[in-house]
Protein backbone atom coordinates (compact mmCIF):
# COMPACT_ATOMS: atom_id res chain seq x y z
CA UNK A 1 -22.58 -3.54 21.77
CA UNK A 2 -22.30 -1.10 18.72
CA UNK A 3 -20.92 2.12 19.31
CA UNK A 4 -21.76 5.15 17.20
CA UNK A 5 -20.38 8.22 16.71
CA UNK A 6 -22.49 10.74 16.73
CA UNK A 7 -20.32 13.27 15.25
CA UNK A 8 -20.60 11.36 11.75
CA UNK A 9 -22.59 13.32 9.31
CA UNK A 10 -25.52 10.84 8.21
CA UNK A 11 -25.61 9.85 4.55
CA UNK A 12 -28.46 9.51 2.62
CA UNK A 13 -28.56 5.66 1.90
CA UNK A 14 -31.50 4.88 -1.28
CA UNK A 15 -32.07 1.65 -3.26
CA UNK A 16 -29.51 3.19 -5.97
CA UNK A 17 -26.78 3.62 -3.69
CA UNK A 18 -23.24 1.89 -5.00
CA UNK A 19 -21.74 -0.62 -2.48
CA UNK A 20 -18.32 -0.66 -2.24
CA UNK A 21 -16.17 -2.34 0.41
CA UNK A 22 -13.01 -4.10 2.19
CA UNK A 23 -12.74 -7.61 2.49
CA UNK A 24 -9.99 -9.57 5.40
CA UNK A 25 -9.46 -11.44 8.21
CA UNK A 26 -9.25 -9.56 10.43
CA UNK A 27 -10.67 -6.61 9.74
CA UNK A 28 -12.03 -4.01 12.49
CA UNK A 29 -8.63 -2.26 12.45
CA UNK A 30 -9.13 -1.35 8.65
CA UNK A 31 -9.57 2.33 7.70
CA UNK A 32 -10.37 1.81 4.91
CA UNK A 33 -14.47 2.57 5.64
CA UNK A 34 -13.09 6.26 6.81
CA UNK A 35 -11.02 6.51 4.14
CA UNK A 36 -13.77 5.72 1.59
CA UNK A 37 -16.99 7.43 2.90
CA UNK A 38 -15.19 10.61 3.23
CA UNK A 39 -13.88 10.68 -0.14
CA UNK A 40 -17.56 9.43 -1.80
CA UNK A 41 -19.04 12.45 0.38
CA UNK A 42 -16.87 14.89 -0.96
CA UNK A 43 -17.09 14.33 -4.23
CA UNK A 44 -21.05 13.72 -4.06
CA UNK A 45 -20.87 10.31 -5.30
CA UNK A 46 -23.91 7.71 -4.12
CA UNK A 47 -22.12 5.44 -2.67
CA UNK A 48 -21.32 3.73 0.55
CA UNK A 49 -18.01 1.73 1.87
CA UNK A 50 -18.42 -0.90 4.23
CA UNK A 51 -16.50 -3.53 5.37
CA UNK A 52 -17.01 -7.42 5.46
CA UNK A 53 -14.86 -10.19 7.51
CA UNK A 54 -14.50 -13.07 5.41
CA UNK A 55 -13.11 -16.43 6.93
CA UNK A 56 -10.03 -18.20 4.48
CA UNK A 57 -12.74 -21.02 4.07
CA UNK A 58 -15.55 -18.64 2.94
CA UNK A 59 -13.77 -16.51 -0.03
CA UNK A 60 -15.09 -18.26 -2.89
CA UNK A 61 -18.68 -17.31 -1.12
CA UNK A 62 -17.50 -14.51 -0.89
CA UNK A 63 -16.33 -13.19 -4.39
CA UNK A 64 -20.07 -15.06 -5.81
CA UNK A 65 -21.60 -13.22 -3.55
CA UNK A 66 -19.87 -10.27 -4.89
CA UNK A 67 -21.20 -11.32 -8.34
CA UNK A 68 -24.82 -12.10 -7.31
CA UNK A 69 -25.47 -8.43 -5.21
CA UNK A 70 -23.73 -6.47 -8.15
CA UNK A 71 -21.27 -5.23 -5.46
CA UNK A 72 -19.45 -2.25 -7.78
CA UNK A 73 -15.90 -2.78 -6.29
CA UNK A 74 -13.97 -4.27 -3.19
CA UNK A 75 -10.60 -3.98 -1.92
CA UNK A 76 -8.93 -6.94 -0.44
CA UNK A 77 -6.69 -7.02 2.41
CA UNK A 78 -4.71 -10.11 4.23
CA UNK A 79 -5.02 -13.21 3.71
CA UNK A 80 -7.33 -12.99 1.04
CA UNK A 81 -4.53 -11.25 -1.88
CA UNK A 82 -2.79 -14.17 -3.18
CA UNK A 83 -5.87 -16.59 -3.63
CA UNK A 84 -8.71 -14.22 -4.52
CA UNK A 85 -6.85 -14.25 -8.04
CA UNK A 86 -7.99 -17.45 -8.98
CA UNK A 87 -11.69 -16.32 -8.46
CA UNK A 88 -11.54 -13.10 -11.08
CA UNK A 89 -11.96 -12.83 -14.75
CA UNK A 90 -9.05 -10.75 -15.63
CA UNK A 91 -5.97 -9.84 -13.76
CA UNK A 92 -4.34 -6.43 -14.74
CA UNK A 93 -0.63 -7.03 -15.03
CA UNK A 94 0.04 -4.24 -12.20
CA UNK A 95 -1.43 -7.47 -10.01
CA UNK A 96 -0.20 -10.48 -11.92
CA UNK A 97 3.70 -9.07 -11.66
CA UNK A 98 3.13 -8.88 -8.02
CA UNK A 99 1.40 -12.15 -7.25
CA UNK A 100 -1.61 -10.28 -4.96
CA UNK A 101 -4.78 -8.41 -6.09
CA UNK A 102 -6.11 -5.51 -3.44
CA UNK A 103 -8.48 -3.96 -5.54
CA UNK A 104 -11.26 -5.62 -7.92
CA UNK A 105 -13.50 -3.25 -10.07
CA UNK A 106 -16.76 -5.42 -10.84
CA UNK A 107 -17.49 -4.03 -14.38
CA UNK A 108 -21.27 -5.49 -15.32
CA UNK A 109 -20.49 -8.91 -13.95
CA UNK A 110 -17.01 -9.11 -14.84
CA UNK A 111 -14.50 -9.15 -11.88
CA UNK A 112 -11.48 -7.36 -12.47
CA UNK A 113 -8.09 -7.49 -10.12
CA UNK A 114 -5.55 -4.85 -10.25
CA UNK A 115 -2.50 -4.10 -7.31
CA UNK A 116 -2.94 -0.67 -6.49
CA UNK A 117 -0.10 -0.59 -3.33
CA UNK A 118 3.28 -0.14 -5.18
CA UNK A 119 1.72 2.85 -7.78
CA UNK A 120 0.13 4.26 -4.80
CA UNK A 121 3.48 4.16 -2.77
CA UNK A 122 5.52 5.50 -5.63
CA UNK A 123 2.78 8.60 -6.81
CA UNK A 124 3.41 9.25 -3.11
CA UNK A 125 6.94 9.35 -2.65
CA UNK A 126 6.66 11.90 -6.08
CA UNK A 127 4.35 13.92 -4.54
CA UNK A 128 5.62 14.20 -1.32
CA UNK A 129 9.46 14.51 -2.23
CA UNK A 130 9.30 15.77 -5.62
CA UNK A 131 12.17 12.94 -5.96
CA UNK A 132 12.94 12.16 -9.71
CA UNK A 133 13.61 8.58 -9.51
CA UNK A 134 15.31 8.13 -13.11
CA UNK A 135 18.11 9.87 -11.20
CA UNK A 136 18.16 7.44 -8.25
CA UNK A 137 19.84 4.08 -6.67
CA UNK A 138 17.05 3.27 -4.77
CA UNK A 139 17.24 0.59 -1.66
CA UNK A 140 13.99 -1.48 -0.96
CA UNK A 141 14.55 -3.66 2.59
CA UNK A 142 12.99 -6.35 3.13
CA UNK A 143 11.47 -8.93 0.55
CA UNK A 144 7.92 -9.66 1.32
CA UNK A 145 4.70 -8.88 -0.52
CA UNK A 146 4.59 -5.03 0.18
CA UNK A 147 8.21 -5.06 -1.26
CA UNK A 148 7.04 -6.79 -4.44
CA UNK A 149 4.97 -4.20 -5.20
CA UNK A 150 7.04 -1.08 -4.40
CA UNK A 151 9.64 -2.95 -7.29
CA UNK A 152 7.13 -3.30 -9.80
CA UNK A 153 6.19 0.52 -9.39
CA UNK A 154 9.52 1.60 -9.25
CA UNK A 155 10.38 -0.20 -12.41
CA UNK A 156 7.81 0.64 -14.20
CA UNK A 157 8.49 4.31 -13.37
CA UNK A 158 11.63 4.03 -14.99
CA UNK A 159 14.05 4.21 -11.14
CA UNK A 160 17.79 4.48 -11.90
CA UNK A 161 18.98 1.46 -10.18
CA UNK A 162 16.88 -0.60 -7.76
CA UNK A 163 18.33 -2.85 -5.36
CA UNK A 164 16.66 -4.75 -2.84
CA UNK A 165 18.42 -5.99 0.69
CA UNK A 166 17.03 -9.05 2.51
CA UNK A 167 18.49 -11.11 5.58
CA UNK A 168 17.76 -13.80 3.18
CA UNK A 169 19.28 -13.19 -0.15
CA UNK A 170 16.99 -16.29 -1.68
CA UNK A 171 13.82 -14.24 -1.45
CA UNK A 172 15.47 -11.08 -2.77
CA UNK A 173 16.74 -12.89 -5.96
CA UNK A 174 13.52 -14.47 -6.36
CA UNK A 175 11.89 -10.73 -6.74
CA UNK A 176 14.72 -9.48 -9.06
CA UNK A 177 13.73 -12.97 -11.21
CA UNK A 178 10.25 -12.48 -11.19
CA UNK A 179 10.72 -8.99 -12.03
CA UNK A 180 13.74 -9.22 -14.90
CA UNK A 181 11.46 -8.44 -17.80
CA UNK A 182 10.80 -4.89 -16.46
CA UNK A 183 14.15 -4.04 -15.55
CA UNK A 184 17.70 -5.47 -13.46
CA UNK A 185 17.42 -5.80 -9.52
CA UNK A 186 21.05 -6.17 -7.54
CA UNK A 187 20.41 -8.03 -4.21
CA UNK A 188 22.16 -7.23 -1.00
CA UNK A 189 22.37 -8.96 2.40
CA UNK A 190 21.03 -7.03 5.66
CA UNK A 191 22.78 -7.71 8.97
CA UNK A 192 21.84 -6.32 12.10
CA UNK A 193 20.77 -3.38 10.57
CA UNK A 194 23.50 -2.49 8.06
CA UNK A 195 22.70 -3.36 4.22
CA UNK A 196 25.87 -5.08 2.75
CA UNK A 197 25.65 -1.67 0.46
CA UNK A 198 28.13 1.76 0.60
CA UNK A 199 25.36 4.20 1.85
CA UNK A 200 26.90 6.47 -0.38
CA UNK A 201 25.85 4.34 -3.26
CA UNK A 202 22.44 4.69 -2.18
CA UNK A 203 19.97 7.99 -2.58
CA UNK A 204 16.40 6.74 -1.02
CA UNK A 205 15.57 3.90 1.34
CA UNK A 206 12.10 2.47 2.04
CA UNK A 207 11.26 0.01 4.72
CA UNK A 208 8.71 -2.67 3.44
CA UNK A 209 9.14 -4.24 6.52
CA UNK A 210 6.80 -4.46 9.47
CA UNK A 211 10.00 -3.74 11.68
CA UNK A 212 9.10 -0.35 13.86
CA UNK A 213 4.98 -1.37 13.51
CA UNK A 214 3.19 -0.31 16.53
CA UNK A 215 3.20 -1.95 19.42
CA UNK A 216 7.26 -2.48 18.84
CA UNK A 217 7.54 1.39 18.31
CA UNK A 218 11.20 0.98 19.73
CA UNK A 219 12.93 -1.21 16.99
CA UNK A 220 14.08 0.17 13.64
CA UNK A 221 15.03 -2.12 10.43
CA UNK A 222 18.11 -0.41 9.56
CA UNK A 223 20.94 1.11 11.91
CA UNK A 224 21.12 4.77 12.84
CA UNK A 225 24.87 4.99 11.73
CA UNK A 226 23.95 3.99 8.33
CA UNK A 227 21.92 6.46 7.35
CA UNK A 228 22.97 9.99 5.41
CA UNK A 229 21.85 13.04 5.14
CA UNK A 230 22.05 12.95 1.38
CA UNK A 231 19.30 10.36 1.41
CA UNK A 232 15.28 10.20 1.01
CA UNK A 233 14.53 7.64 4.43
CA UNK A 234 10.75 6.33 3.59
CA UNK A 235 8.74 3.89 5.44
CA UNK A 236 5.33 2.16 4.35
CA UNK A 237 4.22 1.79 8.07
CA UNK A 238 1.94 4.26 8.87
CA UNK A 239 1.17 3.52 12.18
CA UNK A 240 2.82 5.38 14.32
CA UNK A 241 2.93 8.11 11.95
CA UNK A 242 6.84 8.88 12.41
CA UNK A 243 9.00 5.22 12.87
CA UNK A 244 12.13 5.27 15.09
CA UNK A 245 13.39 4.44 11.32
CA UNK A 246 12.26 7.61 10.34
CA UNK A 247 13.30 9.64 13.69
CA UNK A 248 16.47 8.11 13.30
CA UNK A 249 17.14 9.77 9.41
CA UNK A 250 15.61 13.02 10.62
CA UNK A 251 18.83 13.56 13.35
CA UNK A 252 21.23 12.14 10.29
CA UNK A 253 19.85 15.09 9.15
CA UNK A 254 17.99 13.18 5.80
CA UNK A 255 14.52 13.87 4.02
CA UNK A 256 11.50 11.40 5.16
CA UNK A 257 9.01 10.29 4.17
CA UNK A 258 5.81 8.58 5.74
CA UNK A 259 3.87 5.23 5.17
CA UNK A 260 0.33 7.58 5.49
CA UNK A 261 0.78 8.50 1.50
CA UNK A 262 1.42 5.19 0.16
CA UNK A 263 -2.05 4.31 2.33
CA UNK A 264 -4.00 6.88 0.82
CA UNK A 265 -2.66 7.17 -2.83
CA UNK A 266 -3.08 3.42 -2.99
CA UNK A 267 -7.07 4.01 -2.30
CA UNK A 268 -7.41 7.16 -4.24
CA UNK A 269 -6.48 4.67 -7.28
CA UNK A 270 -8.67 1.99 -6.14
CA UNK A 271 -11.14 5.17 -5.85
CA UNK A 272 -10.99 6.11 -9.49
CA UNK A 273 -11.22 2.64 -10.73
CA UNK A 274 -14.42 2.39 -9.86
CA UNK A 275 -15.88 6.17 -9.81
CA UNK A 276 -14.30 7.25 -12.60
CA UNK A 277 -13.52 10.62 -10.82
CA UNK A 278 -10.33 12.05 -9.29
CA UNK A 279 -10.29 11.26 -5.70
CA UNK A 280 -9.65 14.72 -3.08
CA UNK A 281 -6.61 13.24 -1.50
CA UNK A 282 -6.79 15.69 0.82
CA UNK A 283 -9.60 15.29 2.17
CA UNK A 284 -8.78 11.10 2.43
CA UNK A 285 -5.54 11.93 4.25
CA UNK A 286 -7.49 13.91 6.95
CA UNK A 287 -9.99 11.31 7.62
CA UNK A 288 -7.28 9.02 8.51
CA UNK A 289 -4.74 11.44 10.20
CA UNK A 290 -7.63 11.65 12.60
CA UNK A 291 -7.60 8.06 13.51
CA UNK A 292 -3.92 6.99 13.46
CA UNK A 293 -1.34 7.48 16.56
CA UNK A 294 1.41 10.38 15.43
């Protein structure tokens, strides 16, 4: 049964209209659709954002199908990052450093991948902290895709020192390889919470794990006593909207900073790719603030 909410405002939908839309498995939790419609419809753009569930075994359908409807952009969520790359003309380098591709700008047939997640994080934490990160030691835990990104951006933005702390130091030093021509990573073991690191040495934290992710609200990737109140505490979870990470660095008495920016700075880029136009943040903030858990 589909439900509708009938407090939408109806847009005007003509044979001119630009599609635009997510791509996963799954994808009914995505807010993407929100996100995107509210953003088109402030800035008076035709255009509509839907989303599409697309099977492992159905991508390269998928991305033709792209082709052949003259869909004008798409972003892609999991699984779909790593392997959509082989099915795209041209891969921007913010996307070929990382390894993954979550937005693809389809300019007159020719499919274009860029990684918007790490420069969407980092214009974010600017914003949001008015941090200068030339001045910073900055600690990324964990060493998964999402952290990939955030080192990229953070290199490229020209951060002080970067290191990145992993239970397994092999997957950290295989970032800080990958990564060497933009700038040095120092790796650090993580165990049970602490990050083989002086805090003192360290001036923002971000959590790239999904440690603290609802349902497991209770659990927190680094331990209370760690943190200082001389630090910037950020987590890329954005759901719930506070982390017991970030509860945890508000009583050490430290700055935080939420995983809702990195969400919507990350489509405001995607946004402009393809429009051309700035995207109204705010208004994309408040259209998901109104569907997250705080």
């Amino acid at each position: 049964m589909v439900h509708h909410d009938s407090s939408a405002s109806l847009q005007t939908v003509t044979s001119v209209t630009t599609v635009l839309a997510v791509i996963g498995d799954p994808i009914r939790h995505s807010k993407s659709p929100v996100m995107h419609n509210a953003a088109l419809q402030a800035r008076g753009w035709d255009g509509i954002y839907t989303a599409f569930h697309v099977a492992p075994e159905r991508l390269a359908e998928a991305i033709h199908g792209i082709r052949a409807l003259g869909i004008r952009g798409i972003n892609v969520t999991i699984p779909h990052k790593e392997r959509v790359m082989a099915y795209l003309d041209e891969v921007h380098e913010s996307a070929r450093m990382i390894g993954a591709v979550n937005t693809i700008v389809n300019d007159n047939n020719r499919l274009i991948g860029y990684n918007t997640d790490g420069l969407g994080y980092v214009r974010s934490l600017k914003e949001e902290t008015a941090v200068d990160l030339s001045e910073c030691s900055v600690l990324i835990v964990g060493a998964g895709g999402a952290a990939r990104g955030l080192a990229y951006a953070l290199l490229r933005e020209g951060c002080g020192k970067l290191l990145v702390a992993n239970r397994t130091l092999d997957r950290a030093e295989k970032i800080a390889q990958e990564m060497s021509s933009l700038g040095a990573m120092e790796c650090v073991g993580i165990q049970d919470g602490i990050p083989a690191v002086e805090p003192e040495r360290v001036d923002v934290v971000i959590n790239t794990t999904s440690v603290g992710m609802h349902p497991h609200i209770g659990e927190s990737p680094i331990a209370e006593q760690w943190l200082k109140s001389h630090m910037i505490v950020s987590d890329i979870i954005y759901n719930p909207l506070e982390t017991k990470l970030l509860q945890a660095a508000k009583a050490a008495g430290a700055k935080t900073h939420g995983g809702l920016g990195m969400f919507v700075y990350q489509g405001a880029i995607a946004f402009e790719l393809w429009t051309g136009e700035p995207a109204p943040i705010e208004v994309m903030r408040e259209s998901v603030l109104g569907t997250v858990s705080s």
